[in-house]
C-alpha atoms as a PDB file:
ATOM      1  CA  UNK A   1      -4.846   6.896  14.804  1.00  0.00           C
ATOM      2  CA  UNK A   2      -4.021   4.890  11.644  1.00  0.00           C
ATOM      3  CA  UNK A   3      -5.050   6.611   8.376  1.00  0.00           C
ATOM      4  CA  UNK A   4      -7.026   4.585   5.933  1.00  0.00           C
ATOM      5  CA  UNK A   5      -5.880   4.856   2.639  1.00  0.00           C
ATOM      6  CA  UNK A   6      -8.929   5.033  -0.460  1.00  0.00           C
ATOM      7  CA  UNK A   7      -8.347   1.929  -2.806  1.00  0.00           C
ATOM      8  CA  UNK A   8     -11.176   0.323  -4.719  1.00  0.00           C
ATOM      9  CA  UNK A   9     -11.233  -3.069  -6.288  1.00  0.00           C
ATOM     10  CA  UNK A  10     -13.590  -2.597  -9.229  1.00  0.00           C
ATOM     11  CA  UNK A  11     -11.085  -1.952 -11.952  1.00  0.00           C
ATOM     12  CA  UNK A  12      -7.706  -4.339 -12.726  1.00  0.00           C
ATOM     13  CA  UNK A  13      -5.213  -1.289 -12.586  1.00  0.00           C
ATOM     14  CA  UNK A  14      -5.212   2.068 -11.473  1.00  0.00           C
ATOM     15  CA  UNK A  15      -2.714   4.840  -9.487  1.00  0.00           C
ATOM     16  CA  UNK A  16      -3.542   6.914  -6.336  1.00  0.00           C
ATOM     17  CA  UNK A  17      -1.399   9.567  -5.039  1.00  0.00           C
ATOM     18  CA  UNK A  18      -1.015  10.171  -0.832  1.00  0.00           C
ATOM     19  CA  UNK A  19       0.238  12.806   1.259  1.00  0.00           C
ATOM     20  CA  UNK A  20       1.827  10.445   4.143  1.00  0.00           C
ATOM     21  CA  UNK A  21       3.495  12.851   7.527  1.00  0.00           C
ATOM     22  CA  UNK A  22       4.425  15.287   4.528  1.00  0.00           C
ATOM     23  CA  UNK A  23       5.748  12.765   2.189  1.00  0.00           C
ATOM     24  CA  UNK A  24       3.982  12.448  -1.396  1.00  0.00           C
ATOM     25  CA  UNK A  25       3.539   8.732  -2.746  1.00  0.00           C
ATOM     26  CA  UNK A  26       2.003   7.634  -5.854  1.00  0.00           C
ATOM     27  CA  UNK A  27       0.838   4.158  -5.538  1.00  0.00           C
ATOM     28  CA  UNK A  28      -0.322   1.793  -8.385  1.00  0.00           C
ATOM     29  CA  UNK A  29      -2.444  -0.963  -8.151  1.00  0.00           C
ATOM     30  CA  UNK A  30      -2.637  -4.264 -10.526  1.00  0.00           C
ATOM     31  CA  UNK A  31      -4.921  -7.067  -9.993  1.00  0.00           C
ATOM     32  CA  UNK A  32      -3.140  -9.767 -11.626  1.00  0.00           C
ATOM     33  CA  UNK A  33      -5.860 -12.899 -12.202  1.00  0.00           C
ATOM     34  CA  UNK A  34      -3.338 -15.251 -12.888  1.00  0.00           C
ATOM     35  CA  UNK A  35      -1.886 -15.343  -8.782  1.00  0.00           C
ATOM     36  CA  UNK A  36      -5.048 -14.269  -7.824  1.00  0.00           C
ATOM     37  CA  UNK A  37      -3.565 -10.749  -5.938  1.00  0.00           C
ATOM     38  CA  UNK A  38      -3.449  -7.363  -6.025  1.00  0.00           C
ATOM     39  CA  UNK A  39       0.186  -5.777  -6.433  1.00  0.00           C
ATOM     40  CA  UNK A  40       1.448  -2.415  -5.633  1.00  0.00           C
ATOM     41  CA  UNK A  41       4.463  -0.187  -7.026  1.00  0.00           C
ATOM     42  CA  UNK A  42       4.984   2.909  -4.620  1.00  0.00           C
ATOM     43  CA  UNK A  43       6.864   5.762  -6.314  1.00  0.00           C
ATOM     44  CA  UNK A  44       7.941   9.343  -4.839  1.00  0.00           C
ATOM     45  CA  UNK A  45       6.299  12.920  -6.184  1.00  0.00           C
ATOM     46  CA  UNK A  46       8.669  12.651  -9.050  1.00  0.00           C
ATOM     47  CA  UNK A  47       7.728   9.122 -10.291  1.00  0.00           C
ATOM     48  CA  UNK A  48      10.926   7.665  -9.232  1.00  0.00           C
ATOM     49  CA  UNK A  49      10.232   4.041  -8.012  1.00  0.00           C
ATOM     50  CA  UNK A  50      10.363   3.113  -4.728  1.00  0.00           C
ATOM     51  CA  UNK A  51       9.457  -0.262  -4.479  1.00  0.00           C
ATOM     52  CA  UNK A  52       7.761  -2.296  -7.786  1.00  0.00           C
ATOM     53  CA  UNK A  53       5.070  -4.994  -7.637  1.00  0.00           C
ATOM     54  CA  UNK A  54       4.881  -5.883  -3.973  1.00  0.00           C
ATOM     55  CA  UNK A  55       2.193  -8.356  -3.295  1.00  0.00           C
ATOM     56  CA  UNK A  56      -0.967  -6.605  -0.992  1.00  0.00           C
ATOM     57  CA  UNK A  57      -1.139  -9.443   1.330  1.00  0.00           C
ATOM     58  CA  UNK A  58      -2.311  -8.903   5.018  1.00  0.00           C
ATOM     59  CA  UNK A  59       0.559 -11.782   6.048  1.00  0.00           C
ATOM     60  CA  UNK A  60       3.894  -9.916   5.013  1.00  0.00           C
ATOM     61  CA  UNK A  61       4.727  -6.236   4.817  1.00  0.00           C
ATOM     62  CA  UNK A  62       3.602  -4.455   1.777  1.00  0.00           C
ATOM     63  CA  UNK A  63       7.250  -2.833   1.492  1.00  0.00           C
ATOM     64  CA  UNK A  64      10.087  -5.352   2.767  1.00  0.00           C
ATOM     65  CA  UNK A  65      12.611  -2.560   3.827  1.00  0.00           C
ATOM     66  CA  UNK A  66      10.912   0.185   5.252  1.00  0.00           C
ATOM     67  CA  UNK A  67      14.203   2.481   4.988  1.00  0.00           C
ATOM     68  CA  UNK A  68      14.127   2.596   1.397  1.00  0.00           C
ATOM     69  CA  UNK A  69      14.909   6.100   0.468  1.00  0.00           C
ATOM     70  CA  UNK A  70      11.681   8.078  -0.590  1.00  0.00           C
ATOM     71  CA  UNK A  71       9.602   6.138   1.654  1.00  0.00           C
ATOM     72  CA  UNK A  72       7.725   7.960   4.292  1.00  0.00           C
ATOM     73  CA  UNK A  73       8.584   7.884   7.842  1.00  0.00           C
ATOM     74  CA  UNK A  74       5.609   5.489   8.910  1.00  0.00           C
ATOM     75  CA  UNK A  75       4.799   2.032   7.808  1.00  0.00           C
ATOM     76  CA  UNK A  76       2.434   1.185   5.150  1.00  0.00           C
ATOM     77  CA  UNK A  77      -0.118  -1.968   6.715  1.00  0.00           C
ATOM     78  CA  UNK A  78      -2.513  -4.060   5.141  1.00  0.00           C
ATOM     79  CA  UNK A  79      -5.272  -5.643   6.729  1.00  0.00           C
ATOM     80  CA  UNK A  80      -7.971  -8.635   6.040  1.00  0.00           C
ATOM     81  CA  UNK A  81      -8.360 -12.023   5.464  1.00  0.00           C
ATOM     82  CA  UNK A  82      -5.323 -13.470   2.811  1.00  0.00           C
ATOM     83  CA  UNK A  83      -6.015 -15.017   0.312  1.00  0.00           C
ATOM     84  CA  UNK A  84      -9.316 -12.739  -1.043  1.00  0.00           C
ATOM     85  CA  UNK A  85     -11.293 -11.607  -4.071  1.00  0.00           C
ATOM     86  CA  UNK A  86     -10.207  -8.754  -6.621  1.00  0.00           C
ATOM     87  CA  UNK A  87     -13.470  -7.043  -5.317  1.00  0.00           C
ATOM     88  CA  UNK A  88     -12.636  -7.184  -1.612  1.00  0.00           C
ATOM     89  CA  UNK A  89      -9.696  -4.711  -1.856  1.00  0.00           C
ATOM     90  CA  UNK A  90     -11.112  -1.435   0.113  1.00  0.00           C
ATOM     91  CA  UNK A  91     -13.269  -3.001   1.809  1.00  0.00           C
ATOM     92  CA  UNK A  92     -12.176  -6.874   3.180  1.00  0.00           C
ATOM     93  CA  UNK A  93      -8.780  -5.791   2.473  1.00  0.00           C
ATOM     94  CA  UNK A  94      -7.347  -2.356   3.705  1.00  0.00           C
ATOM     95  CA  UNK A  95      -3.960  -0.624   3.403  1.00  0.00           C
ATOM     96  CA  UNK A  96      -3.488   1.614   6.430  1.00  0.00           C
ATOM     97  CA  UNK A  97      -0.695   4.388   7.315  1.00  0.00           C
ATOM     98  CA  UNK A  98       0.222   4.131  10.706  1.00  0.00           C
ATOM     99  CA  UNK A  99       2.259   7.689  11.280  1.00  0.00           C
ATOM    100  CA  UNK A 100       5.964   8.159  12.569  1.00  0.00           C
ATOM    101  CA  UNK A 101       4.998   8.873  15.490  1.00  0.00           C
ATOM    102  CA  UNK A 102       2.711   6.169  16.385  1.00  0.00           C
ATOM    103  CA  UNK A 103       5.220   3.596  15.093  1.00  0.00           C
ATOM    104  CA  UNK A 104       7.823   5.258  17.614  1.00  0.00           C
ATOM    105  CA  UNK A 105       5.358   5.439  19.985  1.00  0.00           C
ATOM    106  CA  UNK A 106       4.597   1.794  19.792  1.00  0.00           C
END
């Protein structure tokens, strides 16, 4: 079953760290008012950056190539209507980790 992952949309910018099938993330989050979208910037346990400012939008992957090194084995979704409110992000608008092995498992 697909983990929910805890964001909140009640501040503009803030980080969360994740424990994903053994992998640690940090993820930051930016609501940027002038596109009207939340962004994220994934880094590994040692702050290295993974992928920077990828648009949270339910229509396209949050991470483009899912074999980027530091990444971990699953697939990062997002769910909800697109476009939506700064507010709606945790609750309208969800990121989900769907493990390795349900992604291999189809």
């Amino acid at each position: 079953m697909a983990l929910a992952l805890p964001t909140r949309g009640d501040v503009d910018r803030y980080t969360r760290r994740y424990s994903l099938d053994g992998v640690t993330v940090s993820i930051a989050y930016e609501w940027r008012s002038r596109t009207g979208s939340w962004y994220a910037s994934i880094y590994d346990a040692s702050g290295a950056p993974i992928a920077l400012s990828q648009r949270v939008s339910p229509s396209a992957p949050l991470v483009p190539d899912q074999s980027a090194p530091g990444l971990p084995p699953g697939f990062i979704a997002v769910l909800g209507p697109d476009p939506y409110l700064r507010g709606q992000l945790g609750s309208d608008v969800r990121l989900v980790y769907l493990t390795a092995a349900e992604v291999e498992g189809g």
